[in-house]
Protein backbone atom coordinates (compact mmCIF):
# COMPACT_ATOMS: atom_id res chain seq x y z
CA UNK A 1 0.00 0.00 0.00
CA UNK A 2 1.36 3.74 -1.04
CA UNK A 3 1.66 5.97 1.75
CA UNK A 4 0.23 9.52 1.55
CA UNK A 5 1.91 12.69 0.70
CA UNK A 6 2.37 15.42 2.35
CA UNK A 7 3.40 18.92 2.39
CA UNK A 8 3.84 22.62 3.10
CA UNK A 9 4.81 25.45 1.27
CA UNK A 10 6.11 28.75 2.79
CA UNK A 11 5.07 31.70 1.00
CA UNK A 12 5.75 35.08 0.23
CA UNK A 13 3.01 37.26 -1.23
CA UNK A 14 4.33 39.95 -3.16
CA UNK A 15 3.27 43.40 -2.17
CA UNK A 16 -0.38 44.70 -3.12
CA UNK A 17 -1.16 40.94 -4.01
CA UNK A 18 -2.44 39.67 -0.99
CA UNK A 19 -6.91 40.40 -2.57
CA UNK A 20 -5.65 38.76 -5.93
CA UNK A 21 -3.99 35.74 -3.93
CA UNK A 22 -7.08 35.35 -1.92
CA UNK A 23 -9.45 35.21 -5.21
CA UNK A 24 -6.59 32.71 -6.79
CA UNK A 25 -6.70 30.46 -3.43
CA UNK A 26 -10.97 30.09 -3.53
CA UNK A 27 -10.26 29.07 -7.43
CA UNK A 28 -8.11 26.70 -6.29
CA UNK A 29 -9.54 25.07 -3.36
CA UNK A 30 -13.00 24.42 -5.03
CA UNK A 31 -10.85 23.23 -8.05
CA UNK A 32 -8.76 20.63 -6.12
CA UNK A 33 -12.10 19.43 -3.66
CA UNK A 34 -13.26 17.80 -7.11
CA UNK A 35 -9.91 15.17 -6.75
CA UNK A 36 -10.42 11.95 -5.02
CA UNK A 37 -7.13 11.68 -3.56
CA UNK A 38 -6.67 15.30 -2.16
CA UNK A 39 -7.13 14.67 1.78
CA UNK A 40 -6.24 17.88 3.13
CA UNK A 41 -6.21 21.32 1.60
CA UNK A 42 -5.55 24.50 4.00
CA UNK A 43 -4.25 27.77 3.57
CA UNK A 44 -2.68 29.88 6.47
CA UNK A 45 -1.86 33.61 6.36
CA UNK A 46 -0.09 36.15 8.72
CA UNK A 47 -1.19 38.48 10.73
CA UNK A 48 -0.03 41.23 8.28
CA UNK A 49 -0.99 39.21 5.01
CA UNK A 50 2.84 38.63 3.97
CA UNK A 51 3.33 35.57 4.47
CA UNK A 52 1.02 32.36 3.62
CA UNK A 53 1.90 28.64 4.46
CA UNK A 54 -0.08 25.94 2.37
CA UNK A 55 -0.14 22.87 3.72
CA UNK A 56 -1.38 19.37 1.68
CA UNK A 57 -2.31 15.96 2.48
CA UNK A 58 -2.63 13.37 -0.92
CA UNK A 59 -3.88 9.44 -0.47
CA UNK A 60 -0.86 8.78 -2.58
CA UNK A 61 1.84 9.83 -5.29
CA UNK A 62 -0.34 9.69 -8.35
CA UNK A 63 -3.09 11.95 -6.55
CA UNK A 64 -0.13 14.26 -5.77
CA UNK A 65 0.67 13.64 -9.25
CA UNK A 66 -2.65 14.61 -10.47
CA UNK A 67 -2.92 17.76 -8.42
CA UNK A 68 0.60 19.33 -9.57
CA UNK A 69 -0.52 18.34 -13.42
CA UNK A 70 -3.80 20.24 -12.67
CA UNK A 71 -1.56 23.38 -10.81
CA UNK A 72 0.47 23.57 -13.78
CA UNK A 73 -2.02 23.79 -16.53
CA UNK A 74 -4.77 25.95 -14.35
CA UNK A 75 -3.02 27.90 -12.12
CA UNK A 76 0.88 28.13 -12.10
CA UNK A 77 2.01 31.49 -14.05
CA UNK A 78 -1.60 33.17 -12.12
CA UNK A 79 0.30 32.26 -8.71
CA UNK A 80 3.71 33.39 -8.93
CA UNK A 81 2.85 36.60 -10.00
CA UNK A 82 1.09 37.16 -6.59
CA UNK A 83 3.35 35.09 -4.52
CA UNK A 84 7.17 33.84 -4.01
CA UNK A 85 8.00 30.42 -2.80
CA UNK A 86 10.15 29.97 0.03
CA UNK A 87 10.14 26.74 0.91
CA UNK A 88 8.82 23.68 0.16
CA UNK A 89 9.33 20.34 2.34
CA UNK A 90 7.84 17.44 1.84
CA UNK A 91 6.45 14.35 4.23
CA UNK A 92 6.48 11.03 3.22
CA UNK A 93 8.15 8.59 0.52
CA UNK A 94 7.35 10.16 -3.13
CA UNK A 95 7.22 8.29 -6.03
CA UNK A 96 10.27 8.88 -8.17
CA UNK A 97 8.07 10.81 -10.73
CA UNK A 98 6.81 12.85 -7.62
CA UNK A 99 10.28 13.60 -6.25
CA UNK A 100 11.02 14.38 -10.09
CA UNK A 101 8.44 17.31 -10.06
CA UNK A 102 8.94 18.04 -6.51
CA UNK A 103 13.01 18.58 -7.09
CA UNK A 104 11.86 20.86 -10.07
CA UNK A 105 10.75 23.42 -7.48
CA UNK A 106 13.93 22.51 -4.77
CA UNK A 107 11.75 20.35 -2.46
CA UNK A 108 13.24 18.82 0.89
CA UNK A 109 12.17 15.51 1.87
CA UNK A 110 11.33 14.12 5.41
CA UNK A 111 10.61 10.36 5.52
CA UNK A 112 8.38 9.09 8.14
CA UNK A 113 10.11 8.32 11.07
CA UNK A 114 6.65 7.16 13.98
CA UNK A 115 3.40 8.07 14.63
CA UNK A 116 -0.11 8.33 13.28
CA UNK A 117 -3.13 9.20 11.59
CA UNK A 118 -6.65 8.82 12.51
C-alpha cells in the first residue's frame, strides 16, 4: 500500500497581491475538492498578510501527481505573479516521478520516522 503525501509550502506574497492571492486560493480550493485523492487542503496567512503557508495531504503519489498536473495547466504562471516560494518540504516517501516534479521546485524531503493518523 502507497503511503500519503504530504506537504507545506512557505510563502511570500508579493506586495499589493495579498486580494488577488485570496481570489486565486478560492479558485483553487474548489478546483482541487473535485480530486479523489486530495485529503487535506488549508491555507494559512499572517497576521499582516505577507506571508502564507499551504499545507497538503494526498492518499498517494499519483493523486499528488494529479494535483501538480492540474496546478500547472490551471493555475501556475496566475500564482507566482502574486506570490514567491520559500520553501517547500515534503512528508512522506514520493514516487520517483513525484520527487522528479517536486526537485523541479527545490523540495526537501522528510521520511516518516513514527506516529499516526486517525
Amino acid at each position: 500500500m502507497e503511503q500519503a503525501i504530504s506537504w507545506v509550502v512557505e510563502l511570500a506574497v508579493r506586495p499589493g497581491a495579498l486580494d488577488g492571492f485570496r481570489r486565486l486560493t478560492a479558485e483553487m480550493v474548489e478546483a482541487t475538492q473535485a480530486e479523489p485523492g486530495a485529503i487535506v487542503y488549508e491555507r494559512f496567512v499572517s497576521a499582516d498578510g505577507s506571508a502564507v503557508h499551504l499545507y497538503e495531504r494526498y492518499a498517494d503519489s499519483d493523486a499528488a501527481l494529479t494535483y501538480l498536473r492540474t496546478f500547472g495547466q490551471r493555475f501556475a504562471g496566475r500564482f507566482a505573479a502574486v506570490v514567491e516560494r520559500q520553501r517547500v518540504v515534503v512528508y512522506g516517501d514520493p514516487s520517483p516521478d513525484l520527487r522528479a516534479a517536486l526537485d523541479e521546485i527545490g523540495a526537501t524531503y522528510l521520511l516518516p520516522l513514527a506516529g499516526f493518523s486517525r
